[in-house]
C-alpha atoms as a PDB file:
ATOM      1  CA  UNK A   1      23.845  42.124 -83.360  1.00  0.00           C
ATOM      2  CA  UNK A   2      25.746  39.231 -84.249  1.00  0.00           C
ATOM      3  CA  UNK A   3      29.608  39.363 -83.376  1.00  0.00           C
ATOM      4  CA  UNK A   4      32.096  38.256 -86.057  1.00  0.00           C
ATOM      5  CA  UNK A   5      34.900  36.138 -83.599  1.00  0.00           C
ATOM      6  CA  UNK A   6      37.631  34.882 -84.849  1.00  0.00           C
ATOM      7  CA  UNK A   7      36.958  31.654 -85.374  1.00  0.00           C
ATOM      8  CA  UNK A   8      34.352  32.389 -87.812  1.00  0.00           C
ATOM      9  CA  UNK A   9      36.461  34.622 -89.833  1.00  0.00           C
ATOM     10  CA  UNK A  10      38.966  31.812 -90.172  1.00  0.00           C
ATOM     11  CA  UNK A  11      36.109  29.654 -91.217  1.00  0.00           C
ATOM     12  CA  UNK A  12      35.115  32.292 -94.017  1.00  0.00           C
ATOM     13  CA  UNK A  13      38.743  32.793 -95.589  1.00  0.00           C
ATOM     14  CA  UNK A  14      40.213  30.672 -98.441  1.00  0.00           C
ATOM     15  CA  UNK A  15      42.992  27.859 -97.903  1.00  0.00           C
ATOM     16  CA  UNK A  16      46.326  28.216 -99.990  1.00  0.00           C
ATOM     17  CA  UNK A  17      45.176  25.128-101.614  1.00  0.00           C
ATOM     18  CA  UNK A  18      41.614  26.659-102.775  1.00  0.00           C
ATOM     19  CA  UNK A  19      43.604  29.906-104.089  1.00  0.00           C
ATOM     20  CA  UNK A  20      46.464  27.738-106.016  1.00  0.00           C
ATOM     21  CA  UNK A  21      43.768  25.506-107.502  1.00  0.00           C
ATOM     22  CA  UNK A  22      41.973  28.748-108.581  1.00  0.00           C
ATOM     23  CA  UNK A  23      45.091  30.438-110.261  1.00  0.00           C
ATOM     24  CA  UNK A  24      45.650  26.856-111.986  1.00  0.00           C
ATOM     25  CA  UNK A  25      42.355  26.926-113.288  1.00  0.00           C
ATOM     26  CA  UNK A  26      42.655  30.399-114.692  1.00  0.00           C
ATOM     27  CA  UNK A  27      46.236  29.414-116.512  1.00  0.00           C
ATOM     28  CA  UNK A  28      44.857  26.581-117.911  1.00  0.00           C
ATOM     29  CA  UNK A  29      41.915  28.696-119.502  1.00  0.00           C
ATOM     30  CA  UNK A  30      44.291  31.518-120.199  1.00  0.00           C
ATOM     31  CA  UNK A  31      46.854  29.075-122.333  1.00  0.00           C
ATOM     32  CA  UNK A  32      43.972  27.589-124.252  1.00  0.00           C
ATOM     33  CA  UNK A  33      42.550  30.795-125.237  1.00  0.00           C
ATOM     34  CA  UNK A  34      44.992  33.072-126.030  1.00  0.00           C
ATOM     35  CA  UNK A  35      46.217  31.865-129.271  1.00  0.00           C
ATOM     36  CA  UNK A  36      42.917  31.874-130.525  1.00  0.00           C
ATOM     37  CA  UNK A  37      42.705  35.085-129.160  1.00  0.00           C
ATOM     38  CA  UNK A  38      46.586  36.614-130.772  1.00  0.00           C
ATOM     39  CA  UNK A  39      45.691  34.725-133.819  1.00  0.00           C
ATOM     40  CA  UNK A  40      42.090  36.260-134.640  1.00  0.00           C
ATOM     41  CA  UNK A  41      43.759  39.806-133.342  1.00  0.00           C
ATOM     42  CA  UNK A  42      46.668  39.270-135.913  1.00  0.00           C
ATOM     43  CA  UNK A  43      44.690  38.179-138.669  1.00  0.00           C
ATOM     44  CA  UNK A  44      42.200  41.546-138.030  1.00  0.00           C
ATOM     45  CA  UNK A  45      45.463  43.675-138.235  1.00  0.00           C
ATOM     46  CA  UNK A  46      46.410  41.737-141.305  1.00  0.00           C
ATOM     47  CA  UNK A  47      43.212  42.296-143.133  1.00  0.00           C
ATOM     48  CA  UNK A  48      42.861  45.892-142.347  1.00  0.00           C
ATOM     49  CA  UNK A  49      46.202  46.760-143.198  1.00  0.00           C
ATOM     50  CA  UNK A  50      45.666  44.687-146.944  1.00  0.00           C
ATOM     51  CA  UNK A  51      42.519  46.844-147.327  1.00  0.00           C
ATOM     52  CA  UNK A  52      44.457  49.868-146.851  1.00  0.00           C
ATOM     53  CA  UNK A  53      47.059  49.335-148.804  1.00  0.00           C
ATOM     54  CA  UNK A  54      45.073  48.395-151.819  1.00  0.00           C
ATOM     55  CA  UNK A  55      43.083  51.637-150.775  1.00  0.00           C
ATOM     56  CA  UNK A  56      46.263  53.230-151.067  1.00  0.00           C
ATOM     57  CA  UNK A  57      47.385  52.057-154.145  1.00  0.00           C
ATOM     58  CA  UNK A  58      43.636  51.972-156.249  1.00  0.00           C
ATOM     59  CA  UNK A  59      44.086  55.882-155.420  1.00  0.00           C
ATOM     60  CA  UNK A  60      47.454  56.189-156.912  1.00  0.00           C
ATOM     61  CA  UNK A  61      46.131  54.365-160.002  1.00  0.00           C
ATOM     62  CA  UNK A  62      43.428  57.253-160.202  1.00  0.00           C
ATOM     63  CA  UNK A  63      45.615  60.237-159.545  1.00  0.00           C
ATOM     64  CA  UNK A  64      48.056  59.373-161.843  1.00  0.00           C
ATOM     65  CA  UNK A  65      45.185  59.395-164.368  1.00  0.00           C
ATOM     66  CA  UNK A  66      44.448  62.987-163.738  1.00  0.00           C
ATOM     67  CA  UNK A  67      48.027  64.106-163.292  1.00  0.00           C
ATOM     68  CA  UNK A  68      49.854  62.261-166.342  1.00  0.00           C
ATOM     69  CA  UNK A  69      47.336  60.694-168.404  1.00  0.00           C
ATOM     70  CA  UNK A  70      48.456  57.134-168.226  1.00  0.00           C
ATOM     71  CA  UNK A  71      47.129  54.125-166.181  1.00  0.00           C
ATOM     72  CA  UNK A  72      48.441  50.800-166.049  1.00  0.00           C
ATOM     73  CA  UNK A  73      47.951  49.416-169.395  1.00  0.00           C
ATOM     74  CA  UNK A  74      49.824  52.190-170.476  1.00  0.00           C
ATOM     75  CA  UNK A  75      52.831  52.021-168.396  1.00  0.00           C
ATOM     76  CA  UNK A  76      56.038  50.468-169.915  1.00  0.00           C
ATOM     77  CA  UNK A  77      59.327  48.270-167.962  1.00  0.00           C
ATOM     78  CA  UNK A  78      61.493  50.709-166.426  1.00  0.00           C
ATOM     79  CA  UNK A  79      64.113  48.568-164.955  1.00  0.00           C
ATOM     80  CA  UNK A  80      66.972  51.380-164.010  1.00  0.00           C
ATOM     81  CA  UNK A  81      64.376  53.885-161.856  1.00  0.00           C
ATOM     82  CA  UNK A  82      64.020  56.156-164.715  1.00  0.00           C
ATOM     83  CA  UNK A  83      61.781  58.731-163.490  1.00  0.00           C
ATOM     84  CA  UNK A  84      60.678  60.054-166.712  1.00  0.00           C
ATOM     85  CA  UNK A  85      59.767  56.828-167.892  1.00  0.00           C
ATOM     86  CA  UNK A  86      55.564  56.049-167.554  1.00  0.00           C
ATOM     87  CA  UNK A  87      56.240  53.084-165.745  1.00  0.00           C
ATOM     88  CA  UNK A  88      54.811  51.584-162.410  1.00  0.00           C
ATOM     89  CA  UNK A  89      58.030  52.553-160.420  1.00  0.00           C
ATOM     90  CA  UNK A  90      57.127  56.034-161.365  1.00  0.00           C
ATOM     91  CA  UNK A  91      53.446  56.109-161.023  1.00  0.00           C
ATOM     92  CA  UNK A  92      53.727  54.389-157.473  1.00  0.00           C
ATOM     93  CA  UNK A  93      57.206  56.340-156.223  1.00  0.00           C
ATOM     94  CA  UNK A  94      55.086  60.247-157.414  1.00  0.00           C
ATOM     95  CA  UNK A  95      51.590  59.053-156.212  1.00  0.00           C
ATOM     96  CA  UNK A  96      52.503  57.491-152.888  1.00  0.00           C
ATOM     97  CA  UNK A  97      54.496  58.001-150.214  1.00  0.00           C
ATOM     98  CA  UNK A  98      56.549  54.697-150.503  1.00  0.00           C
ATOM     99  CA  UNK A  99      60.294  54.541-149.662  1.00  0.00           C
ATOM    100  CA  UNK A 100      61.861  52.110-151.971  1.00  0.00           C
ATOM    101  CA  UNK A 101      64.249  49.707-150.574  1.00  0.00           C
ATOM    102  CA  UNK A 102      67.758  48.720-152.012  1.00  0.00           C
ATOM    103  CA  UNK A 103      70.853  47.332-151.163  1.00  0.00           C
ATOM    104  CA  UNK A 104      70.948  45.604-147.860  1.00  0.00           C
ATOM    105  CA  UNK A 105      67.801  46.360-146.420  1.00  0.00           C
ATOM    106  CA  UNK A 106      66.310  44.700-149.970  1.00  0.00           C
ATOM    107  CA  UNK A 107      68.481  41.432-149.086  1.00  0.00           C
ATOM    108  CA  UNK A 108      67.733  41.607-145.509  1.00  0.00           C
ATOM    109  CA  UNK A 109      63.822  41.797-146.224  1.00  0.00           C
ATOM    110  CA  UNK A 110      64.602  38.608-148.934  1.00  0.00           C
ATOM    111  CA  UNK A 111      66.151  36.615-146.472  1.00  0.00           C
ATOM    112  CA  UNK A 112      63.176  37.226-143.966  1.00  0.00           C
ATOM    113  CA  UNK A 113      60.672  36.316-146.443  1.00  0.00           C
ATOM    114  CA  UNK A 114      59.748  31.744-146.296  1.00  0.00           C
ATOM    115  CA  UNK A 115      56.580  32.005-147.832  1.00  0.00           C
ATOM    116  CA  UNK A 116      57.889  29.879-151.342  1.00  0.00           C
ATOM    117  CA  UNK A 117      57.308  30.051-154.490  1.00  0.00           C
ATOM    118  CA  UNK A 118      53.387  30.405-156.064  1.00  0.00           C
ATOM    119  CA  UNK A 119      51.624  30.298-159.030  1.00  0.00           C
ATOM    120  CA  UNK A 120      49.108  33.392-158.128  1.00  0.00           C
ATOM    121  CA  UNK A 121      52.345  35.463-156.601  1.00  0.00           C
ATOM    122  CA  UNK A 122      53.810  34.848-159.936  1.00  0.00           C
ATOM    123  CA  UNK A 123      56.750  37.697-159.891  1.00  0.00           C
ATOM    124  CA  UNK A 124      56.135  38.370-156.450  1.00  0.00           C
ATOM    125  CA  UNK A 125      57.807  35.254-154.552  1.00  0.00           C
ATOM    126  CA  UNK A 126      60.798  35.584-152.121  1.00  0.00           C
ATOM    127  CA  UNK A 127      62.691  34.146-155.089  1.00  0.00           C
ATOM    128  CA  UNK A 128      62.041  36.943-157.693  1.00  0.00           C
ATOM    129  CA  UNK A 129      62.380  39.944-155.010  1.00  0.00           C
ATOM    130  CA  UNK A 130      65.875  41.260-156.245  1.00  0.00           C
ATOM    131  CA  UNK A 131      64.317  41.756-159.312  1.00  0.00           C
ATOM    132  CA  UNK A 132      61.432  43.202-158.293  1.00  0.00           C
ATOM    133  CA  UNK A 133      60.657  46.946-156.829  1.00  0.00           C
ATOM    134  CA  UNK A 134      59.748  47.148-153.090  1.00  0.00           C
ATOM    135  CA  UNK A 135      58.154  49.782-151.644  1.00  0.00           C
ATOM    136  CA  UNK A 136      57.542  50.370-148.091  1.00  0.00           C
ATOM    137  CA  UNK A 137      54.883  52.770-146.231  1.00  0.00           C
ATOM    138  CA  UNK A 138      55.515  54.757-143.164  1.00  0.00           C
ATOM    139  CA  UNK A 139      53.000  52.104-141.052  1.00  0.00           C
ATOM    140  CA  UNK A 140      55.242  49.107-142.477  1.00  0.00           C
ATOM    141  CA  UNK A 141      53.395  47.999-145.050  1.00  0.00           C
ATOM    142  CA  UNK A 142      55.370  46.806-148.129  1.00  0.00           C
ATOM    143  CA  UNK A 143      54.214  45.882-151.843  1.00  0.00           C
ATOM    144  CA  UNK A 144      56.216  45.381-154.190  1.00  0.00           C
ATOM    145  CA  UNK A 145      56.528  43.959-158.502  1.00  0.00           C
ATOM    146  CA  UNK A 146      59.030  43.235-161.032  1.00  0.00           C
ATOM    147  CA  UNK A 147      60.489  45.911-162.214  1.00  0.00           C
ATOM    148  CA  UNK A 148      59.859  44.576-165.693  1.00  0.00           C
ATOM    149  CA  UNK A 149      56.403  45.025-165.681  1.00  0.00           C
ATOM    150  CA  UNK A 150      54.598  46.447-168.041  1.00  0.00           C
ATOM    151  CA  UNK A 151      51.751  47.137-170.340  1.00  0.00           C
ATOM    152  CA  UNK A 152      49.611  45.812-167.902  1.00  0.00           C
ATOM    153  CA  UNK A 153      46.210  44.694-169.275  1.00  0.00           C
ATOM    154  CA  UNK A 154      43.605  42.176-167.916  1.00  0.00           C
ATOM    155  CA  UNK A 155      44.250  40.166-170.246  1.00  0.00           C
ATOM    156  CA  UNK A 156      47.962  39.801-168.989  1.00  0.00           C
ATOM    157  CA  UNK A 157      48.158  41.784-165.709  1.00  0.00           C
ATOM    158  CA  UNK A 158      51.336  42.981-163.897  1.00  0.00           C
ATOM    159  CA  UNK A 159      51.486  40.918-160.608  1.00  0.00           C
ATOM    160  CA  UNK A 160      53.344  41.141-157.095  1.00  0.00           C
ATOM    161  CA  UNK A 161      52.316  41.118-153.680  1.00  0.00           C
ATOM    162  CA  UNK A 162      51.130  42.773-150.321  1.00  0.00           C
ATOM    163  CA  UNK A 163      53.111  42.130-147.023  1.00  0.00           C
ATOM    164  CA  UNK A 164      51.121  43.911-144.042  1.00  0.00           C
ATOM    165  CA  UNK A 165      54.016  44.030-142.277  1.00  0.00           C
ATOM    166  CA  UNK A 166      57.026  43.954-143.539  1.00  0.00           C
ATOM    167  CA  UNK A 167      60.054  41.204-142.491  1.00  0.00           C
ATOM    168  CA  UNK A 168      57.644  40.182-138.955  1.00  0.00           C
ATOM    169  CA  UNK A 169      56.179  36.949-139.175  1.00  0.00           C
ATOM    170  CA  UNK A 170      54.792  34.699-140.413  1.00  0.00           C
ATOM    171  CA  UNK A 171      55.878  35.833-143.769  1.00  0.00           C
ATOM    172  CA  UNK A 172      53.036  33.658-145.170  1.00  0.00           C
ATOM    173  CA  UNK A 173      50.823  34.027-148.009  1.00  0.00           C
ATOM    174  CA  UNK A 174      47.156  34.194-147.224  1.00  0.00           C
ATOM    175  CA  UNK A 175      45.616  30.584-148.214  1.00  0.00           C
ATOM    176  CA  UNK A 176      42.415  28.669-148.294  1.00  0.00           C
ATOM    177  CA  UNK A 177      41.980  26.336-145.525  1.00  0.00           C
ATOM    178  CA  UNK A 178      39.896  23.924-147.180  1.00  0.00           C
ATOM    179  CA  UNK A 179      41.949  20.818-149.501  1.00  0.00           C
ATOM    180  CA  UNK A 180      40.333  21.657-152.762  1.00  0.00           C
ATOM    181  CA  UNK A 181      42.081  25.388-153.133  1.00  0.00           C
ATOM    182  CA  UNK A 182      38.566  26.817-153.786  1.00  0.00           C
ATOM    183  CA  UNK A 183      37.984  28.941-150.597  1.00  0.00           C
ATOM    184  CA  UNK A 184      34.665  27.685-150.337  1.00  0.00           C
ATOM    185  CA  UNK A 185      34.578  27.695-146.788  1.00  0.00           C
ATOM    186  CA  UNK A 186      37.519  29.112-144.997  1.00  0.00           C
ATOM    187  CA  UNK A 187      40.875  31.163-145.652  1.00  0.00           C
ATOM    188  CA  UNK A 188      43.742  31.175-143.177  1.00  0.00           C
ATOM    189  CA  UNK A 189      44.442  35.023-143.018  1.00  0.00           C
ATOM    190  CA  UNK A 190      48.272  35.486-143.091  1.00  0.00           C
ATOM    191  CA  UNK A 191      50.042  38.680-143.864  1.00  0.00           C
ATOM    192  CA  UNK A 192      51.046  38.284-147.763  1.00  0.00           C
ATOM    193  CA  UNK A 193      48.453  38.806-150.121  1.00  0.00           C
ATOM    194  CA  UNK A 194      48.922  38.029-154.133  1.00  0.00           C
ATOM    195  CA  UNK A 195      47.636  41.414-156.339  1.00  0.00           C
ATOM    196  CA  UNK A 196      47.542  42.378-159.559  1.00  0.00           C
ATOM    197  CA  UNK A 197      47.641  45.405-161.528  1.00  0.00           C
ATOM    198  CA  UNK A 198      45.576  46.205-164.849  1.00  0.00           C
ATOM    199  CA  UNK A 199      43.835  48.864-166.555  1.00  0.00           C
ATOM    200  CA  UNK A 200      42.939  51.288-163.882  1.00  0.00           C
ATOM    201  CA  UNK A 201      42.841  48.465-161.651  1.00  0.00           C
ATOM    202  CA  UNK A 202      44.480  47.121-158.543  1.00  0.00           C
ATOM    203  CA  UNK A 203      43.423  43.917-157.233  1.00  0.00           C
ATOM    204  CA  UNK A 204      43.430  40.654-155.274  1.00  0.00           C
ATOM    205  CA  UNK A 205      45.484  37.734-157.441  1.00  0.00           C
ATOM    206  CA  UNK A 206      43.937  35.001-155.895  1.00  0.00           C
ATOM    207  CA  UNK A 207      41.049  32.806-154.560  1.00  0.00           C
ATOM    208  CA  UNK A 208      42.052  33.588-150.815  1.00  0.00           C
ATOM    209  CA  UNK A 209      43.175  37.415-150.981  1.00  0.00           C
ATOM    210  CA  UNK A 210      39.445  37.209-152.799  1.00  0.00           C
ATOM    211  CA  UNK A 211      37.832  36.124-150.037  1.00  0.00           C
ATOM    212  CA  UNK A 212      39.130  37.981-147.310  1.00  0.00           C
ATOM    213  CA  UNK A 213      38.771  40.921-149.590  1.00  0.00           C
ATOM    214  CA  UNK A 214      34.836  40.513-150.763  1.00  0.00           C
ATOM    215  CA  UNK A 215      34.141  37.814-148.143  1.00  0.00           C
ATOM    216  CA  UNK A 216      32.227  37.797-144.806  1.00  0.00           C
ATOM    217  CA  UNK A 217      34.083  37.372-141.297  1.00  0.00           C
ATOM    218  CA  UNK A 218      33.137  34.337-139.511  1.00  0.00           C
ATOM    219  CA  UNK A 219      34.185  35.879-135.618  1.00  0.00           C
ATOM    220  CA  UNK A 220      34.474  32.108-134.181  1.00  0.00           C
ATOM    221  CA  UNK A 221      37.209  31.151-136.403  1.00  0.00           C
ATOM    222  CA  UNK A 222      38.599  35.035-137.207  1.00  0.00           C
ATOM    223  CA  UNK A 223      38.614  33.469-140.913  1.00  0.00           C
ATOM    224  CA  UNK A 224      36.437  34.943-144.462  1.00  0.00           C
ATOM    225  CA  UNK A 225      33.786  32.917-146.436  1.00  0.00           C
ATOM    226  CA  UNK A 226      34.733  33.207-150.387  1.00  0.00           C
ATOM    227  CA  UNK A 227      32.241  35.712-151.872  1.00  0.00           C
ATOM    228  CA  UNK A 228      28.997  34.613-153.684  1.00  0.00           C
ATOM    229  CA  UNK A 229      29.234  37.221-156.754  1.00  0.00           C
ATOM    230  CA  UNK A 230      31.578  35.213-158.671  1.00  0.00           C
ATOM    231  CA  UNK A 231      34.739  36.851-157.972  1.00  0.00           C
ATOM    232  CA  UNK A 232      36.494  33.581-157.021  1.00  0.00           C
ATOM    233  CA  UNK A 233      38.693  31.770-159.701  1.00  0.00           C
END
């Protein structure tokens, strides 16, 4: 049997120097891969939480159907929360379980909201929210549209937004990574996504929101390809 002394345990054992140049090692990995790592995590909590809500609201759409016999097309503006007006305010506050926000929490949520102005969040930029209706779910997801909207056809849809989660960053709207605006490649999953509302419809407003909603999920890059079918603009 061979006897372990003590000189040979010493000569088995690690130096500070080999455990500090480990640890460094490990940080160095650690800071390059974590934001890839937070960012493809955030942007799967972002897309799920889109899906839902559009769930959410699509469903809202249909009940309302069966319980008043009105969809979109056939709401009209309702501007001072009159409940017995057919109007989207009413549809969305009987059919869901949305709290609507006023008065300071409204300009609070405003203020948090850097996103700018955009042609496919027509009526839905930070610039237009005291006019519009915001609605918030219990999970912190808030949607909201001008409270003018009406009549809403595909010909000339009602429009507003999605924000998965509320005033938390980045406050961004979802955009296409590549130059040409397309999203024939890529889209840059943020937490605002552009919708409209038609007919008995309720649906993405924009070449990105598109994507990540019809697209495929490319894991490396936690980003959507732009659908095949035509859907894009």
């Amino acid at each position: 049997m061979r006897l372990i002394t003590k000189n040979n345990a010493m000569n088995n054992a690690f130096t500070l120097a080999e455990v500090l140049i480990t640890l460094a090692i490990i940080g160095v990995v650690a800071a390059m891969t974590m934001p890839t790592l937070i960012n493809n995590t955030n942007g799967a909590q972002f897309k799920t939480a889109y899906k839902k809500a559009l769930s959410v609201l699509s469903q809202a759409v249909v009940m309302n159907i069966a319980l008043d016999d009105y969809d979109l097309a056939g709401t009209s503006a309702n501007t001072d929360k009159n409940e017995n007006t057919p109007s989207l305010y009413r549809m969305f506050t009987e059919r869901t379980n949305g709290t609507l926000i006023e008065g300071d929490e409204l300009t609070n949520y405003a203020d948090a909201l850097t996103f700018g102005t955009s042609e496919d969040a027509d009526g839905g930029d930070e610039n237009a929210i005291n006019s519009n209706y915001v609605f918030r779910f219990q999970d912190g997801i808030v949607f909201t549209f001008p409270n003018s909207g009406a009549s809403c056809t595909e010909a000339d849809p009602c429009k507003g937004f999605i924000d998965t989660n509320g005033t938390k960053g980045p406050n961004k709207l979802v955009e296409c990574t590549n130059s040409d605006g397309d999203c024939t490649s890529k889209v840059t999953i943020n937490d605002i996504f552009p919708i409209k509302f038609y007919d008995q419809t309720v649906a993405p407003n924009s070449p990105a929101a598109r994507a990540v909603l019809y697209g495929s999920e490319n894991n490396e890059q936690g980003t959507e390809t732009n659908p095949s079918d035509g859907t894009g603009s």
